[in-house]
Protein backbone atom coordinates (compact mmCIF):
# COMPACT_ATOMS: atom_id res chain seq x y z
CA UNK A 1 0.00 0.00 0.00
CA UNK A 2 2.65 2.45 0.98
CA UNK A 3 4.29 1.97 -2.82
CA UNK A 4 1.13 3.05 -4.62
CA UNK A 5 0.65 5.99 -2.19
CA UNK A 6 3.99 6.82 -3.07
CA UNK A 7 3.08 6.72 -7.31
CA UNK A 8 -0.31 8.01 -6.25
CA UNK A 9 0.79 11.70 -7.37
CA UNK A 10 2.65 10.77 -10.90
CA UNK A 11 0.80 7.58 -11.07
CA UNK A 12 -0.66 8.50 -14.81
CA UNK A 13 2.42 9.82 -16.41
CA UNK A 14 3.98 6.80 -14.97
CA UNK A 15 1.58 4.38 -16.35
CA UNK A 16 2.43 5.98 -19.86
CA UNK A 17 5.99 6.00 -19.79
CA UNK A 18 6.02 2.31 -18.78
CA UNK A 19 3.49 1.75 -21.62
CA UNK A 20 6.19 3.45 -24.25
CA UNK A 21 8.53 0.90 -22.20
CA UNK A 22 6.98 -1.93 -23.35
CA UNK A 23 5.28 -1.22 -26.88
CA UNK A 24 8.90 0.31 -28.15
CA UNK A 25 10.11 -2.78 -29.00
CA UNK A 26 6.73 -5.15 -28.39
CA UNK A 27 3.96 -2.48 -29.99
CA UNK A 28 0.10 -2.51 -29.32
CA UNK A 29 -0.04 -5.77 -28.49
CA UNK A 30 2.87 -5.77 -25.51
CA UNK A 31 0.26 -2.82 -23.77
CA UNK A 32 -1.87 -4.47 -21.15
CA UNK A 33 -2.75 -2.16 -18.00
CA UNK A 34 -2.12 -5.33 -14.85
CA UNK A 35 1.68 -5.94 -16.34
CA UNK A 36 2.12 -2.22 -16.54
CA UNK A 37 0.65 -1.50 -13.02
CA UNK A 38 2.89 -4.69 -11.94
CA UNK A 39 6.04 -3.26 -13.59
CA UNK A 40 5.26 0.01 -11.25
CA UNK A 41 4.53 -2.07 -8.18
CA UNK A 42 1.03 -0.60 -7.61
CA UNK A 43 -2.03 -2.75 -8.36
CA UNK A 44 -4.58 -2.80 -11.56
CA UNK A 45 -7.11 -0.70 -9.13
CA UNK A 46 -4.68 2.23 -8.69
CA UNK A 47 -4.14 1.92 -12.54
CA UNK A 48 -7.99 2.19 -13.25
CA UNK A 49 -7.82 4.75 -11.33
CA UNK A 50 -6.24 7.24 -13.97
CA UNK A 51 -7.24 4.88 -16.65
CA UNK A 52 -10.41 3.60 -17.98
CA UNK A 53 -9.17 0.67 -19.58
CA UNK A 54 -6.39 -0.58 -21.46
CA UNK A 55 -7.53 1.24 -24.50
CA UNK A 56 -7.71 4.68 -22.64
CA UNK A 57 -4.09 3.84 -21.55
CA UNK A 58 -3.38 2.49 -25.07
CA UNK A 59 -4.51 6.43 -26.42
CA UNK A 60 -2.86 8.36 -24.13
CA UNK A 61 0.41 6.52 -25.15
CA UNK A 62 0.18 6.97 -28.83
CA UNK A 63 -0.50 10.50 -27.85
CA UNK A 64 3.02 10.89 -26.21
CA UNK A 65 4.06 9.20 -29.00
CA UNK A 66 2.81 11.63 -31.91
CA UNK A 67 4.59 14.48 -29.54
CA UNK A 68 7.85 12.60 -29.81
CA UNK A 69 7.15 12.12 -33.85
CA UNK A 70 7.27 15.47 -34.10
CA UNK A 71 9.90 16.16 -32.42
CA UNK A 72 12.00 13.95 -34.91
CA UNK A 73 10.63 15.04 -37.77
CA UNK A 74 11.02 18.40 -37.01
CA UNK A 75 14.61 18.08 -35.99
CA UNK A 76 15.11 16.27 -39.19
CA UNK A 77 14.02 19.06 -41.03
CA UNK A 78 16.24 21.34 -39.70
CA UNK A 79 19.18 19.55 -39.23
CA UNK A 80 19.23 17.62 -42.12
CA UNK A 81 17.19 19.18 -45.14
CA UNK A 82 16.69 22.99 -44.09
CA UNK A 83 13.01 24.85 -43.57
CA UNK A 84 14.55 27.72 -45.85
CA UNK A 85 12.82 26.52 -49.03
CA UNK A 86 9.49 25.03 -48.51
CA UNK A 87 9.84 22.65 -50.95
CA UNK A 88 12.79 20.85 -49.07
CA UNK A 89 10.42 21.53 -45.86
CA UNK A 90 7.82 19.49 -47.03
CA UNK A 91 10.49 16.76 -48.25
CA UNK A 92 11.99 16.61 -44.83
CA UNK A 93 8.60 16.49 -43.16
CA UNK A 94 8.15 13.46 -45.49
CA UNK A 95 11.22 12.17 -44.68
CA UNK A 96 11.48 12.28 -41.38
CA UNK A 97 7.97 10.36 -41.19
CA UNK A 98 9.07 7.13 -42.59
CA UNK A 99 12.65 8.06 -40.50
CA UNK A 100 10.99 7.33 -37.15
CA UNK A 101 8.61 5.00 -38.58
CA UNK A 102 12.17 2.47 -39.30
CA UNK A 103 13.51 3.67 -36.58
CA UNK A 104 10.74 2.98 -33.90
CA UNK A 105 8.43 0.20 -36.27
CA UNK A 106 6.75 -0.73 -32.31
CA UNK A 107 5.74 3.15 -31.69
CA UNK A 108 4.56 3.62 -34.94
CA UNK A 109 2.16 0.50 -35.28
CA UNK A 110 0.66 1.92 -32.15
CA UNK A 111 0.52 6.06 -33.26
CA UNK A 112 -1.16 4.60 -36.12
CA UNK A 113 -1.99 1.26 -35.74
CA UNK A 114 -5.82 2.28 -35.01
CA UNK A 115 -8.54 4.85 -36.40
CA UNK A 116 -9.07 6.69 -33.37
CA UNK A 117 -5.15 7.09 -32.91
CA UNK A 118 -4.15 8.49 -36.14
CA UNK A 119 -4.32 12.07 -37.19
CA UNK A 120 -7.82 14.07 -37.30
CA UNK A 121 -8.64 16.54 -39.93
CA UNK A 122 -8.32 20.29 -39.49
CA UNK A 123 -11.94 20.16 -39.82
CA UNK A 124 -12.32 17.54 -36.94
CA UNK A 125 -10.01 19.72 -34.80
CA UNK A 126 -7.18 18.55 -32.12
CA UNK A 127 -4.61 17.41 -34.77
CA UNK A 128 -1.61 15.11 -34.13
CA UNK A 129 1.91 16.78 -33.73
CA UNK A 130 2.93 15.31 -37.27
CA UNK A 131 -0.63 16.47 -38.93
CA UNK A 132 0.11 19.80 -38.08
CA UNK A 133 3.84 19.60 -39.51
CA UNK A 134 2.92 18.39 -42.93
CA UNK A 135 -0.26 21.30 -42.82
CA UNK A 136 2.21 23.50 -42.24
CA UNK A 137 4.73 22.57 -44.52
CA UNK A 138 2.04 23.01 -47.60
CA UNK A 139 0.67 26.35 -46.19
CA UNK A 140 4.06 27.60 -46.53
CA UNK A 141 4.06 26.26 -50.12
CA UNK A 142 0.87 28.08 -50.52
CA UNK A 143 2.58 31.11 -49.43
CA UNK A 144 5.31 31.03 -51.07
CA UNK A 145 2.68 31.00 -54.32
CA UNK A 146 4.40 27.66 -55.24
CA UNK A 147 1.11 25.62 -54.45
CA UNK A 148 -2.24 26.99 -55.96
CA UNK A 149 -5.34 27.49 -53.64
CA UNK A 150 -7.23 24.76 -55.02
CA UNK A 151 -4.31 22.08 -55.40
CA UNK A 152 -3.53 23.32 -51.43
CA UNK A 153 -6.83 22.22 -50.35
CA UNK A 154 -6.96 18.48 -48.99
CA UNK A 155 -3.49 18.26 -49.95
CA UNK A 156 -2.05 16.43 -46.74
CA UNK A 157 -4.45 13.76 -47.24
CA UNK A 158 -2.64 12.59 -50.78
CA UNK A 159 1.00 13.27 -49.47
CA UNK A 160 0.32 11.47 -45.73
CA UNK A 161 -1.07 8.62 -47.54
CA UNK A 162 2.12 8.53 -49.92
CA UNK A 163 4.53 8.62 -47.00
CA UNK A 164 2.30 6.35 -44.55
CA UNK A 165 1.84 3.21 -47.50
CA UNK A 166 5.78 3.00 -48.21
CA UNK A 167 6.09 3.34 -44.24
CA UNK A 168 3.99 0.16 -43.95
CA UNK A 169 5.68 -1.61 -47.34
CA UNK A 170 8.94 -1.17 -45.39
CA UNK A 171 7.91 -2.22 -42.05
CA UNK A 172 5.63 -4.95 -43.13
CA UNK A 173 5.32 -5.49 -46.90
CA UNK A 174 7.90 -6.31 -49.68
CA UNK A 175 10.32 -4.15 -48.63
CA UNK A 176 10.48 -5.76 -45.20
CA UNK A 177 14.47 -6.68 -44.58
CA UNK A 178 15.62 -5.27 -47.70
CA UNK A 179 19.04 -3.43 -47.00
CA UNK A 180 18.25 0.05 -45.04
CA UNK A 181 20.12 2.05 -47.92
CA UNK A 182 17.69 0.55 -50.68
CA UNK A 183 14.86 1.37 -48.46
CA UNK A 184 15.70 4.72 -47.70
CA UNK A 185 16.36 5.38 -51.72
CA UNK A 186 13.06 4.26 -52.76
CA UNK A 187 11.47 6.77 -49.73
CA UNK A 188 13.04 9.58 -51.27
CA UNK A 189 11.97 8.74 -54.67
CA UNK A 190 8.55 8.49 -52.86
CA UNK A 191 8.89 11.71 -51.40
CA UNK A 192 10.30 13.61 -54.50
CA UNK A 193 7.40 11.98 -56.47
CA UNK A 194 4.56 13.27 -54.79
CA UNK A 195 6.02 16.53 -54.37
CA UNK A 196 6.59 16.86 -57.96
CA UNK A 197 3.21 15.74 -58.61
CA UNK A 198 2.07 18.65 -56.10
CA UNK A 199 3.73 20.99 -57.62
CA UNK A 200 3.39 20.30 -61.36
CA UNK A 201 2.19 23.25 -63.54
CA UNK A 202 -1.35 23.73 -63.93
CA UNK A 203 -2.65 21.00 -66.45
CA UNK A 204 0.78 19.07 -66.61
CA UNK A 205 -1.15 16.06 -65.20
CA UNK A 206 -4.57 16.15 -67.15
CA UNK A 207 -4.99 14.08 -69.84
CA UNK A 208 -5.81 15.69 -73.46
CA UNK A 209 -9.54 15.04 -74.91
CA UNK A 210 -8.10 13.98 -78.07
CA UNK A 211 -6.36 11.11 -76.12
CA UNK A 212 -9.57 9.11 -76.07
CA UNK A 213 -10.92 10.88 -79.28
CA UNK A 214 -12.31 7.89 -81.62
């Protein structure tokens, strides 16, 4: 009794940190709130206490987990591909998205591993840390008059969805244990793709009317 009293205060954020404990390397699946509370010496009770249920813990992890994203990918960007030009902006926000996704594969299958974890719409309000980084990054394109008004709306749906699907063929599709160098080649072809489809000059991409002509 006396060691719960004594997590009693800092119970919650403790619960969380030993949650990114054990999903780092095990992901969603390692999270279960009685081996957590037992890793802490305090009982399930004193867990449920802060926490609903495992999911609720599950949640609040993935949240600390999009802060730390962020914090990656935004380092990334400025240490390794400059915020100067918003075109390399947007490529290191990219970037640095499937970075921490090889780097921490059992963090990222639980940031994004479920609906209710992954990044909401501006719309929808409350966006993750690494939402708000690739928003950014095409506002400033927008700014900069490099992105047109209409091709800037929705855009961060299109260019997550590029970087998330060669996350997951890396982590768990055909790229899976291919050499890190070959991996990290085809993500910046990835990258440089969509932003070159972005940014392509108005009608570049549309197809001609005398293409299906007769």
């Amino acid at each position: 009794m006396a060691r719960e009293t004594y997590h009693h205060g800092d119970l919650r954020n403790a619960l969380i940190r030993a949650g990114l404990e054990v999903t780092r390397s095990g992901g969603p699946d390692a999270l279960a709130i009685r081996d957590v509370a037992r890793r802490l010496g305090v009982s399930p009770n004193a867990a449920y206490r802060h926490f609903a249920d495992r999911d609720a813990l599950l949640a609040a992890v993935a949240a600390r987990i999009h802060a730390d994203m962020a914090e990656r990918m935004h380092a990334f960007e400025v240490d390794g591909l400059g915020a100067a030009d918003p075109r390399h902006r947007l490529r290191a926000v990219g970037l640095g998205y499937i970075a921490f996704a090889l780097d921490e594969p059992g963090w990222f299958a639980v940031a994004f591993g479920r609906i209710d974890n992954g990044p909401r719409s501006a719309d929808e309000g409350g966006m993750a840390p690494p939402l708000i980084l690739l928003v950014e990054a095409l506002d400033a394109l927008a700014d900069a008059g490099l992105l047109a008004s209409e091709a800037r709306a929705g855009a961060e749906w299109p260019c997550w969805s590029a970087v998330h699907g060669f996350a997951s063929l890396a982590l768990t599709g055909p790229l899976r244990g291919a050499p890190r160098a070959a991996v990290w080649e085809h993500a910046e072809r990835t990258v440089d793709t969509v932003i070159d489809g972005l940014l392509a000059p108005e009608g570049a991409a549309s197809v001609s009317p005398d293409v299906h002509a007769g």
